[in-house]
C-alpha atoms as a PDB file:
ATOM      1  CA  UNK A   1     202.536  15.112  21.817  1.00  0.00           C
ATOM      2  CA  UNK A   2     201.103  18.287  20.762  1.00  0.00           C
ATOM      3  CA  UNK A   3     199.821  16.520  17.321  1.00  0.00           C
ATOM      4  CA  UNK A   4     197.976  13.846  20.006  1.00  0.00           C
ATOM      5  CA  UNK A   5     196.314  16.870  21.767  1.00  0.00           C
ATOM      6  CA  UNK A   6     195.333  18.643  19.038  1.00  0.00           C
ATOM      7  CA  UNK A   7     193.456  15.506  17.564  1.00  0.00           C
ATOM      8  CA  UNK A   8     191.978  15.047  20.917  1.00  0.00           C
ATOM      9  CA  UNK A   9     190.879  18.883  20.898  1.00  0.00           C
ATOM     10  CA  UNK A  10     189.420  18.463  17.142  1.00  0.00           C
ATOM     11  CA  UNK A  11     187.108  15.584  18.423  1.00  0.00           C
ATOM     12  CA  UNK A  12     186.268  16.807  21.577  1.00  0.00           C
ATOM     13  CA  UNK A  13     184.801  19.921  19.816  1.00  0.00           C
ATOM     14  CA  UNK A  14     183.221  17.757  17.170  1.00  0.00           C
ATOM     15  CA  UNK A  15     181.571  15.689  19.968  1.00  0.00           C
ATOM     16  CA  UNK A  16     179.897  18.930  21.448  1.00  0.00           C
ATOM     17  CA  UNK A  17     179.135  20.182  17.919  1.00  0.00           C
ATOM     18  CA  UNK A  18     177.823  17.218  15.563  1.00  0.00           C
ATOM     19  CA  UNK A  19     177.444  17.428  12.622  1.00  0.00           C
ATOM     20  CA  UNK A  20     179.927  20.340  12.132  1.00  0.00           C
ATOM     21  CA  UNK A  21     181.714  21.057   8.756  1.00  0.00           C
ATOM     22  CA  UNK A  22     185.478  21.729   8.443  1.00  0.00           C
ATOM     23  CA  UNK A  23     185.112  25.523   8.461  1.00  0.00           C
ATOM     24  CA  UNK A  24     183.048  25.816  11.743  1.00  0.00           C
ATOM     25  CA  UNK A  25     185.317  23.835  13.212  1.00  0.00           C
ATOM     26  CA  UNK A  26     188.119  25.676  12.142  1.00  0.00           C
ATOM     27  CA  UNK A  27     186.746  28.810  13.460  1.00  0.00           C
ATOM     28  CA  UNK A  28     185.454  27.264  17.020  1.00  0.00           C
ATOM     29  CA  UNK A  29     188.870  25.597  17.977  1.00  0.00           C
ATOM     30  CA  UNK A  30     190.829  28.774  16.100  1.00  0.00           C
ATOM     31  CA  UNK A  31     193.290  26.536  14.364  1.00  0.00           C
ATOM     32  CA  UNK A  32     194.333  26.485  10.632  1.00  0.00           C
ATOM     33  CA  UNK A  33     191.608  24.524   8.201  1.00  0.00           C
ATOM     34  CA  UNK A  34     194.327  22.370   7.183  1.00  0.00           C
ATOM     35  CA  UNK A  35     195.822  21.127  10.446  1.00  0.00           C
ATOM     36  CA  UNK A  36     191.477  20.346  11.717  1.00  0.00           C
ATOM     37  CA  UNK A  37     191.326  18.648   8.124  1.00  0.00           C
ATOM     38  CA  UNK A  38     194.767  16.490   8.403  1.00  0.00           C
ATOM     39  CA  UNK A  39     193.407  15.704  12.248  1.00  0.00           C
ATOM     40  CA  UNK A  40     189.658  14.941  10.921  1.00  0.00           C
ATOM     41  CA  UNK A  41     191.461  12.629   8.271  1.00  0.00           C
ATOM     42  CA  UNK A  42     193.484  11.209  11.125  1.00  0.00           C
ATOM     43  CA  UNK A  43     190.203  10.234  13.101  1.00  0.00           C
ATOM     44  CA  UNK A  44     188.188   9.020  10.542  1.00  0.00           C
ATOM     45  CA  UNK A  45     191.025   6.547   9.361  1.00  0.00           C
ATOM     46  CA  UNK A  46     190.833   5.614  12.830  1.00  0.00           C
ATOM     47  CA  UNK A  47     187.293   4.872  12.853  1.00  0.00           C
ATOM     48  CA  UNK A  48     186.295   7.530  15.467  1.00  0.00           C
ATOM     49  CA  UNK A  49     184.552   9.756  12.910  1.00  0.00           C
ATOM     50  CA  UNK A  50     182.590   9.756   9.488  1.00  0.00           C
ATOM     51  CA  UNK A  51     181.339  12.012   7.035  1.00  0.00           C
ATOM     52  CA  UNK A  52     178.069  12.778   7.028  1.00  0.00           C
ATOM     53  CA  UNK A  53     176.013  11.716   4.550  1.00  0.00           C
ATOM     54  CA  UNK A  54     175.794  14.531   2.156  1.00  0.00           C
ATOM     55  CA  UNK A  55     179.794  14.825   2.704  1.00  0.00           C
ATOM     56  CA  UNK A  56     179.913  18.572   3.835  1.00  0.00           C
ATOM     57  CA  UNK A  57     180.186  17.501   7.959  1.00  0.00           C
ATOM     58  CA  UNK A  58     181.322  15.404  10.045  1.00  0.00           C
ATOM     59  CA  UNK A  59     180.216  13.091  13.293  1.00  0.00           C
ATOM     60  CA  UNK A  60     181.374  10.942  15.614  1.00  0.00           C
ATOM     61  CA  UNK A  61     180.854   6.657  15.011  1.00  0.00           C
ATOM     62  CA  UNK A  62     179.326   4.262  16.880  1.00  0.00           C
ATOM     63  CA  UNK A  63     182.672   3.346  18.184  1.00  0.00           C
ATOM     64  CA  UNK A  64     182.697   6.260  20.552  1.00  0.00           C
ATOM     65  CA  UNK A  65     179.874   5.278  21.532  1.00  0.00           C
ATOM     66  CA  UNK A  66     180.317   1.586  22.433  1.00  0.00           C
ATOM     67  CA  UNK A  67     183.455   2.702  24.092  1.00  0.00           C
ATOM     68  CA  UNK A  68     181.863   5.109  26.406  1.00  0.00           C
ATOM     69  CA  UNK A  69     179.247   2.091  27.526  1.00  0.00           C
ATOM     70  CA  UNK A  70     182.028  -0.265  28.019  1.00  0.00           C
ATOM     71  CA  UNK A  71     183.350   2.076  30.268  1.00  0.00           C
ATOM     72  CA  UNK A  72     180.099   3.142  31.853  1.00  0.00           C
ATOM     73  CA  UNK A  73     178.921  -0.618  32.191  1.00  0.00           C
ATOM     74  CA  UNK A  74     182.308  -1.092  34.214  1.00  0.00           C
ATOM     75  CA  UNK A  75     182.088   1.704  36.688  1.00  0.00           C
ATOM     76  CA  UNK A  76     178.250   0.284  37.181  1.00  0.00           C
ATOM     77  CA  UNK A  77     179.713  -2.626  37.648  1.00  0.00           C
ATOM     78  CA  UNK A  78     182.111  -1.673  40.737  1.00  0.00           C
ATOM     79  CA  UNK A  79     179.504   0.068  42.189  1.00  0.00           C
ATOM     80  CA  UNK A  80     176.982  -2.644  42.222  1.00  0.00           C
ATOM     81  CA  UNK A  81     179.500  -5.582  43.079  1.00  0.00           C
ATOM     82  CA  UNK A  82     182.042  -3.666  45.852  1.00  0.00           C
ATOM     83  CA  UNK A  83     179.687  -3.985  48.690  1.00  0.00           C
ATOM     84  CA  UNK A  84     178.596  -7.218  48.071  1.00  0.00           C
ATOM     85  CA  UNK A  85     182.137  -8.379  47.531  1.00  0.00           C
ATOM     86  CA  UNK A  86     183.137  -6.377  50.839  1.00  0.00           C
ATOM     87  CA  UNK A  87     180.467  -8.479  52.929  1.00  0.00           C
ATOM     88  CA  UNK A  88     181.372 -11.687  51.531  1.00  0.00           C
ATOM     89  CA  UNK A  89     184.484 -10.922  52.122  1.00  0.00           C
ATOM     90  CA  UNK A  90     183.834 -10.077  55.907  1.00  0.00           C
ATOM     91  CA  UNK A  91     181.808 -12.993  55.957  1.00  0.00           C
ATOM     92  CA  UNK A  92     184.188 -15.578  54.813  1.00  0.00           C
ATOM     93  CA  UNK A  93     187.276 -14.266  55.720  1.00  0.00           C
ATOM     94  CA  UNK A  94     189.241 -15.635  52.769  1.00  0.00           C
ATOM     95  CA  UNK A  95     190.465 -13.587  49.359  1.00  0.00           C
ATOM     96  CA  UNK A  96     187.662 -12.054  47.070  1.00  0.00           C
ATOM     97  CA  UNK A  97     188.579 -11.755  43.517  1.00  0.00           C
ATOM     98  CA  UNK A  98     186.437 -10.177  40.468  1.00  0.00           C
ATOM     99  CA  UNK A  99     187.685 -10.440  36.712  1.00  0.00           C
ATOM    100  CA  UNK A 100     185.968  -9.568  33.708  1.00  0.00           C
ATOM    101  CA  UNK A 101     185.854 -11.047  30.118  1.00  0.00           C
ATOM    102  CA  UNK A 102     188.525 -10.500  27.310  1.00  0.00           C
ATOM    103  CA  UNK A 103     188.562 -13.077  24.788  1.00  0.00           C
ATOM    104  CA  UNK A 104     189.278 -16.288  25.857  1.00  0.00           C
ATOM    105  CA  UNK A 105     190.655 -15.218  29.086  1.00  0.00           C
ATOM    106  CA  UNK A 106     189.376 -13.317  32.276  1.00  0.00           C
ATOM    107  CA  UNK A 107     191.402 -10.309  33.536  1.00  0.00           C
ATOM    108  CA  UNK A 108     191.517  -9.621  37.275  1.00  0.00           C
ATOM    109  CA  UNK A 109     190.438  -5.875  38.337  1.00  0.00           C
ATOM    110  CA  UNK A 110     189.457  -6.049  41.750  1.00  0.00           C
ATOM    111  CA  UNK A 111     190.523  -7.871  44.759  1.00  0.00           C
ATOM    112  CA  UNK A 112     189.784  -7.564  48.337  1.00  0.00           C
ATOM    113  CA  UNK A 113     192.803  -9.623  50.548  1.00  0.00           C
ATOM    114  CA  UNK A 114     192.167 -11.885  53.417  1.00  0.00           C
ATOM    115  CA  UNK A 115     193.682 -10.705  56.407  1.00  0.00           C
ATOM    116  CA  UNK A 116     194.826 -14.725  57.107  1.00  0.00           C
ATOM    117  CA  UNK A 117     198.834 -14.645  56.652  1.00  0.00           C
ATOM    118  CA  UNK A 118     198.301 -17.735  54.643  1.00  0.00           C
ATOM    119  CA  UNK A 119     196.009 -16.650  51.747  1.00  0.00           C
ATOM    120  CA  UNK A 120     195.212 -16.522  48.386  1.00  0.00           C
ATOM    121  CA  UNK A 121     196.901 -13.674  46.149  1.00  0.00           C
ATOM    122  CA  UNK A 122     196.943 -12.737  42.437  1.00  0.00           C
ATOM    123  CA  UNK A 123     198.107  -9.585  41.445  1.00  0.00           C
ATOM    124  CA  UNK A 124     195.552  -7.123  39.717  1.00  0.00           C
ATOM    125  CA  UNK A 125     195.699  -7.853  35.588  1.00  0.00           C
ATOM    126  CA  UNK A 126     196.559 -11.010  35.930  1.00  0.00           C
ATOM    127  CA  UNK A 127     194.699 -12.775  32.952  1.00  0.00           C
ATOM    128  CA  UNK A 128     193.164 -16.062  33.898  1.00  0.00           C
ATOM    129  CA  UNK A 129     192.525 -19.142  31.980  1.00  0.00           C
ATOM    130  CA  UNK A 130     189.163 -20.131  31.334  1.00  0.00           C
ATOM    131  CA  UNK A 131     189.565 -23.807  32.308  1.00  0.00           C
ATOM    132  CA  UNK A 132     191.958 -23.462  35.616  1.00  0.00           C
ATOM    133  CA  UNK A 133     190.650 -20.634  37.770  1.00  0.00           C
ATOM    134  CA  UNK A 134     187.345 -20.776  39.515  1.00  0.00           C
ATOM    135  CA  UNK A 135     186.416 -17.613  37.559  1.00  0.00           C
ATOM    136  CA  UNK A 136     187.524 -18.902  34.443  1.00  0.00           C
ATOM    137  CA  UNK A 137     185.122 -21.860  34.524  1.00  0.00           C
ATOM    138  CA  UNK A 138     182.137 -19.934  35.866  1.00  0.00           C
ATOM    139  CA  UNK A 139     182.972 -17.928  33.063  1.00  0.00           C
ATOM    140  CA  UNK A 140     182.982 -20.693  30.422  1.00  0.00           C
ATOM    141  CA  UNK A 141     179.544 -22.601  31.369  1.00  0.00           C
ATOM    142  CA  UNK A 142     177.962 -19.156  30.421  1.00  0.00           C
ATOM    143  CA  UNK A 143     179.254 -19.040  26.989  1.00  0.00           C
ATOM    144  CA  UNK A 144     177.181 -21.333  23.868  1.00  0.00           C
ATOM    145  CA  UNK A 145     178.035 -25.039  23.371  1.00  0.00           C
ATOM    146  CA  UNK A 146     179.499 -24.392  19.809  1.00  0.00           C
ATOM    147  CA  UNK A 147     182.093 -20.946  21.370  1.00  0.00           C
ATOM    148  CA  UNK A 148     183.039 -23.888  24.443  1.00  0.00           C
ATOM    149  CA  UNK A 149     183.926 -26.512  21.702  1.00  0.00           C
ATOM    150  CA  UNK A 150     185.940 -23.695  20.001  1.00  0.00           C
ATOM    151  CA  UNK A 151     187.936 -23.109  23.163  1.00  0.00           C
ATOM    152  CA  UNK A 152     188.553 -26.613  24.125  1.00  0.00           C
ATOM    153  CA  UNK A 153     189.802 -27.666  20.846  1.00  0.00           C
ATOM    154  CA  UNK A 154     192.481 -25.491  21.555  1.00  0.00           C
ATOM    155  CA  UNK A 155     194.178 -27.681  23.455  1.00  0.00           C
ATOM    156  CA  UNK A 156     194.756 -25.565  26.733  1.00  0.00           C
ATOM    157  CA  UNK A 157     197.288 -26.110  28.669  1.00  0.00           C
ATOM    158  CA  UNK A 158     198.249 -27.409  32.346  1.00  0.00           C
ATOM    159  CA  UNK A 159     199.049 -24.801  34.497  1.00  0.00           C
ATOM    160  CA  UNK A 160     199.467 -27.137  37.649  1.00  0.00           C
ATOM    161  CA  UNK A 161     199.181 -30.552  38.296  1.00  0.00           C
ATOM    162  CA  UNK A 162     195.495 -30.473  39.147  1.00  0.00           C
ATOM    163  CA  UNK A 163     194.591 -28.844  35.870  1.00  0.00           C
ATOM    164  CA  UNK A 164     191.947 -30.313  34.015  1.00  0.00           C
ATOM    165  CA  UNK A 165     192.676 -30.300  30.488  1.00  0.00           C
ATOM    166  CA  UNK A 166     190.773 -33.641  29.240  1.00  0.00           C
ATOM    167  CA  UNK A 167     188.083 -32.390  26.643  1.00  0.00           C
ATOM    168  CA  UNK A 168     185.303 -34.935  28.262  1.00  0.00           C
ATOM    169  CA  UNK A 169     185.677 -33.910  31.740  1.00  0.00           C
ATOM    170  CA  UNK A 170     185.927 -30.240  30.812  1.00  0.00           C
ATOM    171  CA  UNK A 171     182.423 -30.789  29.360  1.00  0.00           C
ATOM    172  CA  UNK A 172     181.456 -32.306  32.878  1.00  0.00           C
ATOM    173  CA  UNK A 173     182.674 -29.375  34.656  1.00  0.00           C
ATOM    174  CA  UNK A 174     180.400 -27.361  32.028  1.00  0.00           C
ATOM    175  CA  UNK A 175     177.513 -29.390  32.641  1.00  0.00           C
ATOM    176  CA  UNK A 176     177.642 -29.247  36.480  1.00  0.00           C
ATOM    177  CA  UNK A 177     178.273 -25.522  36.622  1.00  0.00           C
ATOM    178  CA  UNK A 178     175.533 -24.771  34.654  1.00  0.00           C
ATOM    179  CA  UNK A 179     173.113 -27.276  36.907  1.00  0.00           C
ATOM    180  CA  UNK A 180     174.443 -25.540  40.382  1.00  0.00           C
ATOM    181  CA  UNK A 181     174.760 -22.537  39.608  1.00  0.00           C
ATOM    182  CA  UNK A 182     178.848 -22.111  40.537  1.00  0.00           C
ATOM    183  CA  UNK A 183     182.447 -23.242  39.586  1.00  0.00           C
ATOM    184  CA  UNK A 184     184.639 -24.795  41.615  1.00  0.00           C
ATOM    185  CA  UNK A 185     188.785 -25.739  41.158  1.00  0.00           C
ATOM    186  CA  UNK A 186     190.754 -27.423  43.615  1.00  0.00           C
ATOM    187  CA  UNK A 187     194.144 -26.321  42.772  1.00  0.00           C
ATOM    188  CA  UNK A 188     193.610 -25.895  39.412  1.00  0.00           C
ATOM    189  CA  UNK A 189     195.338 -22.370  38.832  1.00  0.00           C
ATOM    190  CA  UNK A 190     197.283 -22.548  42.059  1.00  0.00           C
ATOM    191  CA  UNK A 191     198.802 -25.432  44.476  1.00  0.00           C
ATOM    192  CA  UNK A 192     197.463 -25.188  47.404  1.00  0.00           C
ATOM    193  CA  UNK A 193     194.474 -22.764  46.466  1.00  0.00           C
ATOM    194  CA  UNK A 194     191.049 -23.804  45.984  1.00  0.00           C
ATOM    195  CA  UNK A 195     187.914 -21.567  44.735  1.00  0.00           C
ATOM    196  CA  UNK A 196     184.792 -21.399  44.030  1.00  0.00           C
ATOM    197  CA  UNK A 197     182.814 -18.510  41.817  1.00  0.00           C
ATOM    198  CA  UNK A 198     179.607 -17.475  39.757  1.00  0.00           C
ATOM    199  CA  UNK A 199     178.846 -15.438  36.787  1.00  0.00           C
ATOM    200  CA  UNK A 200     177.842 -12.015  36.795  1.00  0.00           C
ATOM    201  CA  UNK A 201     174.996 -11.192  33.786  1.00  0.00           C
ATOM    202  CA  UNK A 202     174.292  -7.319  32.800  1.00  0.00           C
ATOM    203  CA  UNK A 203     171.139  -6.108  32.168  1.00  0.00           C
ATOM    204  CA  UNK A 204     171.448  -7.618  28.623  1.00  0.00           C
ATOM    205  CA  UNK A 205     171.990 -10.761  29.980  1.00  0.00           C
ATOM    206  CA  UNK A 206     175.337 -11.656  28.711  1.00  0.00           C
ATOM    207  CA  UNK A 207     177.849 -12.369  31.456  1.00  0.00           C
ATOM    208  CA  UNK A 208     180.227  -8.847  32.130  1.00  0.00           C
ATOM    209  CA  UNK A 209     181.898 -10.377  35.332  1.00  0.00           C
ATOM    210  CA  UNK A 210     183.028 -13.342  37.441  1.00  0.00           C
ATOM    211  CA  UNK A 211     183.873 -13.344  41.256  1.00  0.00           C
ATOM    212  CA  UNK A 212     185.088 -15.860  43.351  1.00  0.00           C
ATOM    213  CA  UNK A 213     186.086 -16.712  47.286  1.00  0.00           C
ATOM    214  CA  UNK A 214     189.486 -18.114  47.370  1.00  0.00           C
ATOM    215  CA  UNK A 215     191.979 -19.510  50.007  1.00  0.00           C
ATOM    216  CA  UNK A 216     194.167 -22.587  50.985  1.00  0.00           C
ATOM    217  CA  UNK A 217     192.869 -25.773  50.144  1.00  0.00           C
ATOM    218  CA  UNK A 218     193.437 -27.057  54.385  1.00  0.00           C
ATOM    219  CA  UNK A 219     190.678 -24.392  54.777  1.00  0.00           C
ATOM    220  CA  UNK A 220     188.523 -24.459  51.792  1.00  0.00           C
ATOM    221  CA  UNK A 221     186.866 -27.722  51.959  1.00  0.00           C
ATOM    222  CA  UNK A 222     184.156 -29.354  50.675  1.00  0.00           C
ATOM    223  CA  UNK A 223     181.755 -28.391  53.099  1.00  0.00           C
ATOM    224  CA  UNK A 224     183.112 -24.801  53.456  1.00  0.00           C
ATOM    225  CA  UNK A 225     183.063 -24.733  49.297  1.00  0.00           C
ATOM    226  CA  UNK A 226     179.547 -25.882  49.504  1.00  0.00           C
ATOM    227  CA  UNK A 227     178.678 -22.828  51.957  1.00  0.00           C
ATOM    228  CA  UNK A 228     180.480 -20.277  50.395  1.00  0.00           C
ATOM    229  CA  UNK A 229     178.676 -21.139  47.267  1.00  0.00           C
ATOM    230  CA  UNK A 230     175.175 -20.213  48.474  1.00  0.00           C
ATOM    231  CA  UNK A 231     177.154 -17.203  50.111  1.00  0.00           C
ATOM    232  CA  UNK A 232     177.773 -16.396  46.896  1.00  0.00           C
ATOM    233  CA  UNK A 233     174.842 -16.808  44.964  1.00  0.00           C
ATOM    234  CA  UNK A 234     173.125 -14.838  47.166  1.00  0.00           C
ATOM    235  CA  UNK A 235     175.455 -11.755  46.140  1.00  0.00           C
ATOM    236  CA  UNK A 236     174.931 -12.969  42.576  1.00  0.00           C
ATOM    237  CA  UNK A 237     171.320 -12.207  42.563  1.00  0.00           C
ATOM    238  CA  UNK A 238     171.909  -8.703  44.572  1.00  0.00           C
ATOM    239  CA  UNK A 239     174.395  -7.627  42.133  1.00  0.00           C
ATOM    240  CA  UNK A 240     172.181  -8.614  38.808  1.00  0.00           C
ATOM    241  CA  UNK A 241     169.147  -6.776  40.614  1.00  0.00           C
ATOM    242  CA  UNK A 242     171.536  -3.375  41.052  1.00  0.00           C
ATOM    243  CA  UNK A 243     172.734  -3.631  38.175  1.00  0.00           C
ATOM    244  CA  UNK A 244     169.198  -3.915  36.571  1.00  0.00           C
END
């Protein structure tokens, strides 16, 4: 553990200080030159720091960087969505969920709970299949034609009996989220459950979220999917505008 913090000390200091050579750094965190030099060693093999480039100092990477706006775009993110999550929620009564892009799949991070006793549930990290949950497809019509055929010639899988799997009519769900505007699955990741959700784009236009209104099928029907969808479009546009 103490290795861990000193390497976290090392780069903390070379953060505040860049460029800094070994010796300076030596002297500012008053630690031997060798242990800073095994820990500077350490970080650049991880990729968190590089010489400069006349090889006497040293400075953080553009990894540090990009981690620090993931990070920053997420808390953004809550802020801008929360509210607008919390009124739909009000409004419809039913289970909010948001999830965010990893790969091929969405993770859940937020979720604000119904107060029906009969309601839709998933547990916070659960990681959600692009072509079963609501999120997952509003998720997918987002992404380019050539990254979708990529996905479904993966053969995914049936998660319930009411999971669309067939190539053609994946591409139909595709086609009609993109022309509406949202995603809808009728017990697609869940019996019983039925959603419907939208895309969230950044300010650099690339999707960073997905959100949807879920609940029991015997109360989410058609109609009631059809006004929950402009319910939720509407929050769509308010959180792209706050988020810039």
């Amino acid at each position: 553990m103490n290795s861990v913090l000193t390497a976290l000390r090392v780069f903390e200091e070379l953060a505040t200080a860049q460029p800094v050579g070994l010796s300076e750094l030596a002297r500012r965190l008053e630690i031997p030159k060798a242990t800073v030099q095994r820990n500077l060693k350490t970080l650049s093999h991880a990729g968190w720091i590089k010489p400069t480039a006349d090889g006497g100092r040293w400075e953080i990477t553009s990894l540090a960087f990009r981690l620090g706006s993931a990070v920053a775009t997420k808390d953004n993110l809550r802020k801008a969505a929360l509210p607008e999550l919390a009124a739909l929620q009000s409004m419809t009564g039913e289970t909010v969920h948001l999830a965010v892009p990893d790969g091929d799949e969405l993770v859940l991070v937020e979720r604000l709970d119904s107060s029906h006793q009969l309601r839709a549930f998933l547990p916070l990290g659960t990681r959600l299949p692009l072509h079963a949950a609501a999120t997952g497809k509003a998720y997918l019509a987002t992404l380019d034609d050539e990254r979708i055929a990529d996905y479904l010639a993966s053969a995914p899988a049936k998660v319930t009996e009411n999971t669309i799997t067939d190539p053609d009519w994946l591409w139909s769900e595709v086609r009609a989220t993109r022309r509406r505007g949202y995603a809808i699955t009728i017990e697609g990741l869940h019996d019983g459950i039925s959603a419907v959700a939208v895309a969230v784009r950044g300010r650099d236009g690339l999707t960073c979220a997905c959100f949807s209104i879920s609940g029991p099928s015997a109360r989410m029907t058609a109609d009631r999917l059809i006004e929950y969808a402009g319910a939720a479009l509407a929050a769509q546009a308010a959180i792209e505008c706050s988020l810039g």
